[in-house]
Protein backbone atom coordinates (compact mmCIF):
# COMPACT_ATOMS: atom_id res chain seq x y z
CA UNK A 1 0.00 0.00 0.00
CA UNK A 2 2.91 2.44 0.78
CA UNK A 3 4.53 1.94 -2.76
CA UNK A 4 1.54 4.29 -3.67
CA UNK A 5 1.97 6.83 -1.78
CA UNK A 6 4.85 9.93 -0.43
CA UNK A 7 3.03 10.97 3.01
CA UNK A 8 0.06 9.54 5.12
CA UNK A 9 -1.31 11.77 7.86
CA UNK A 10 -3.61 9.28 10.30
CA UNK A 11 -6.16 12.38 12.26
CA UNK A 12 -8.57 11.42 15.22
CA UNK A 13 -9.21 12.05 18.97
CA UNK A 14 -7.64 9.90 21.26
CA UNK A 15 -11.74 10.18 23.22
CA UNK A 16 -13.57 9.37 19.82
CA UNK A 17 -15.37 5.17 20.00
CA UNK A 18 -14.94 5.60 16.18
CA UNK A 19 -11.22 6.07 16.00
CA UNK A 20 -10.68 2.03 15.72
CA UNK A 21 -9.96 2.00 11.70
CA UNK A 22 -7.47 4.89 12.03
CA UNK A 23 -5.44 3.68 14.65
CA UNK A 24 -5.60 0.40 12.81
CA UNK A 25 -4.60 1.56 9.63
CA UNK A 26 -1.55 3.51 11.44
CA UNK A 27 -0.28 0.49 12.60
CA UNK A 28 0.27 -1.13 9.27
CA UNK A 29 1.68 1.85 8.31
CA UNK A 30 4.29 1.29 10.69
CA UNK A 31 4.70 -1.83 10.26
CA UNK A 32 7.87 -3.32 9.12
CA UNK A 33 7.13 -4.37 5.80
CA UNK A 34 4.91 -1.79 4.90
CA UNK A 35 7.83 0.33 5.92
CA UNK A 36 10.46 -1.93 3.88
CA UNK A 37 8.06 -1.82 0.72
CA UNK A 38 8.41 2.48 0.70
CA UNK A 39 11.06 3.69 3.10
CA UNK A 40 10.36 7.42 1.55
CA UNK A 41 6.96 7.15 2.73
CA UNK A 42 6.21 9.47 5.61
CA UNK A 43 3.80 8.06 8.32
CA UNK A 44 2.23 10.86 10.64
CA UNK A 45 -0.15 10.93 13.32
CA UNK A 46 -2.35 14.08 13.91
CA UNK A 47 -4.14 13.66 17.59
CA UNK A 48 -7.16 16.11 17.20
CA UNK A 49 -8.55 18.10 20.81
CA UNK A 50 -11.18 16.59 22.03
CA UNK A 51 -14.30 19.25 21.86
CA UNK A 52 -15.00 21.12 24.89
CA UNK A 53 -17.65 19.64 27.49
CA UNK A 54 -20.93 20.87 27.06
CA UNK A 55 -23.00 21.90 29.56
CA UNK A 56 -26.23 19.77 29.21
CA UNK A 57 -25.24 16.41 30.45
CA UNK A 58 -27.35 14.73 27.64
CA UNK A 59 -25.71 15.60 24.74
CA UNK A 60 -22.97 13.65 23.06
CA UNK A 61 -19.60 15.38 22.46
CA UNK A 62 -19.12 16.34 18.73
CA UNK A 63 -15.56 14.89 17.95
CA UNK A 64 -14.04 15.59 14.28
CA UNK A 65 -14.31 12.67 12.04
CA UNK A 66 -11.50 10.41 12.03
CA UNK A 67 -9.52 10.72 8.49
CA UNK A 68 -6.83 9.48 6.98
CA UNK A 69 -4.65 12.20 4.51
CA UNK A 70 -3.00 10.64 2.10
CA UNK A 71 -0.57 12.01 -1.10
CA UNK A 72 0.21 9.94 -3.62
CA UNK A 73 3.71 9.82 -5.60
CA UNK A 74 2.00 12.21 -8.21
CA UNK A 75 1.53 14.59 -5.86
CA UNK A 76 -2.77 14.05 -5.33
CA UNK A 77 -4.10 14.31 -2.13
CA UNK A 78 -6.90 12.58 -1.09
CA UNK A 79 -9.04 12.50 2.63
CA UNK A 80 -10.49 9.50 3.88
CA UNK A 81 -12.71 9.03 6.00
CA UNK A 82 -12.18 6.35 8.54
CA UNK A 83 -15.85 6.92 10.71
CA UNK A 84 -18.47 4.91 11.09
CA UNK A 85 -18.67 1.91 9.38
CA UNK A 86 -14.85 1.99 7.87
CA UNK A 87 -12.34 -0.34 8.40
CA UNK A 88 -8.95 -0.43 8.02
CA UNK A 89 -8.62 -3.19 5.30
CA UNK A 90 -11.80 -0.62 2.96
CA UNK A 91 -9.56 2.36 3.59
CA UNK A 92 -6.36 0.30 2.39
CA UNK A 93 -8.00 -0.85 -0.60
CA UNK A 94 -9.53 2.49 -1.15
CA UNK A 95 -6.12 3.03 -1.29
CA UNK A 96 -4.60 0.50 -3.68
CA UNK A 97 -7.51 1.22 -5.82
CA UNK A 98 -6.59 4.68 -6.41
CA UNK A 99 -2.51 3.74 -6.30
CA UNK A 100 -3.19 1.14 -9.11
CA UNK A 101 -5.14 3.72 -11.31
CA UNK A 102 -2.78 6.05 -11.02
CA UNK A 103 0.07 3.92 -11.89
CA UNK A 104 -1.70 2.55 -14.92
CA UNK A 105 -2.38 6.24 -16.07
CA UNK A 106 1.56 6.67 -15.84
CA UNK A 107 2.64 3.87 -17.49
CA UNK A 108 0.24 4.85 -20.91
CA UNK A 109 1.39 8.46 -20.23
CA UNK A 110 5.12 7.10 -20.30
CA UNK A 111 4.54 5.13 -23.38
CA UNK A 112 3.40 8.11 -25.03
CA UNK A 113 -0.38 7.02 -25.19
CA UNK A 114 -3.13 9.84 -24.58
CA UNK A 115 -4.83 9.01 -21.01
CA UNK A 116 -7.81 8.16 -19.86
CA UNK A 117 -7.85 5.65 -23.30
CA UNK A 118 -11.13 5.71 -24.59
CA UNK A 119 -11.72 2.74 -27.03
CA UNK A 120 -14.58 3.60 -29.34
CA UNK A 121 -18.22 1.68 -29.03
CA UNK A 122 -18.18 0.11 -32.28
CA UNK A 123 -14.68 -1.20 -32.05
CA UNK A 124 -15.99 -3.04 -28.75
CA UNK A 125 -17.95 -5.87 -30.57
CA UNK A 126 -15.25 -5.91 -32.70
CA UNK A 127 -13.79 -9.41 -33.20
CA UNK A 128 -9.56 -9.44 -33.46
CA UNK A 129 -7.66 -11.84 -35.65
CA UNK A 130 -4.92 -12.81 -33.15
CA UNK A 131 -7.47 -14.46 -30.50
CA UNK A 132 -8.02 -17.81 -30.60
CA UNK A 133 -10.92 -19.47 -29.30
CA UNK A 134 -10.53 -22.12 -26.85
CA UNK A 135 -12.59 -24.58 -25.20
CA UNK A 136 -11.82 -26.45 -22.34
CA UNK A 137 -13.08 -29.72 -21.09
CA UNK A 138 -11.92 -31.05 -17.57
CA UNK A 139 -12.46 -35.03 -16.53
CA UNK A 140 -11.08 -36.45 -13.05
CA UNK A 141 -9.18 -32.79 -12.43
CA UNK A 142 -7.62 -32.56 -15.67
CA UNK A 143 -7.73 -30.01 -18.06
CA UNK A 144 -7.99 -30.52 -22.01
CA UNK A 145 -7.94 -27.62 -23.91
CA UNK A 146 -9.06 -27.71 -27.78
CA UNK A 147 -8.13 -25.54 -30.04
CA UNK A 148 -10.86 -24.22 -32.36
């Protein structure tokens, strides 16, 4: 997940119940091999003040979101939230998601191709002359493949 990215800032208060993805995610941030796969990557931690008390005793405290900053090696930012209902693996493949696009986007910018790649409707349906069709037939776990 780190090979992604140049900086991840982890935000919540230390008094917030929904702070469990965030401190989660921080941890395999600082992990060893997440560490190993991007040693450039900065980890920080941002512990937000918890809101003052309020004087009716009813009322719940209104602590700031939990969020996770991150900046990719392209220089894009992105905040995600990690409240209710997040976990640490969604906000890690959030993550990769984005990391993966973004690498794919370099490598047709790099080979000199125009980006996003936008393959026109009709040439969808289109059959190509180098792809073969195949069928496969399997009996007792083994795999015959005919050519046709």
């Amino acid at each position: 997940m780190l090979k992604f990215l140049s900086k991840v800032v982890v935000e919540y208060c230390p008094l917030d119940p929904r702070k469990a993805a965030a401190v989660e995610l921080l941890a395999q941030c600082n992990g060893r091999k997440a560490k190993d796969s991007n040693p450039a990557c900065s980890v920080e931690l941002r512990r937000l003040p918890a809101p003052p008390p309020s004087t009716d005793p009813k009322s719940q405290p209104a602590f700031p979101p939990p969020r996770v900053l991150v900046t990719y090696l392209n220089g894009a930012e992105e905040a995600i939230p990690a409240a209710e209902g997040a976990t640490a693996q969604g906000v890690r493949d959030q993550i990769l998601a984005r990391g993966r696009l973004i690498d794919t986007e370099q490598m047709f910018r790099d080979g000199g191709e125009k980006w996003p790649v936008v393959i026109p409707e009709e040439e969808l349906g289109m059959s190509f002359p180098g792809i073969k069709l195949i069928n496969r037939y399997s009996v007792n776990d083994y795999a015959f493949i005919v050519n046709s």
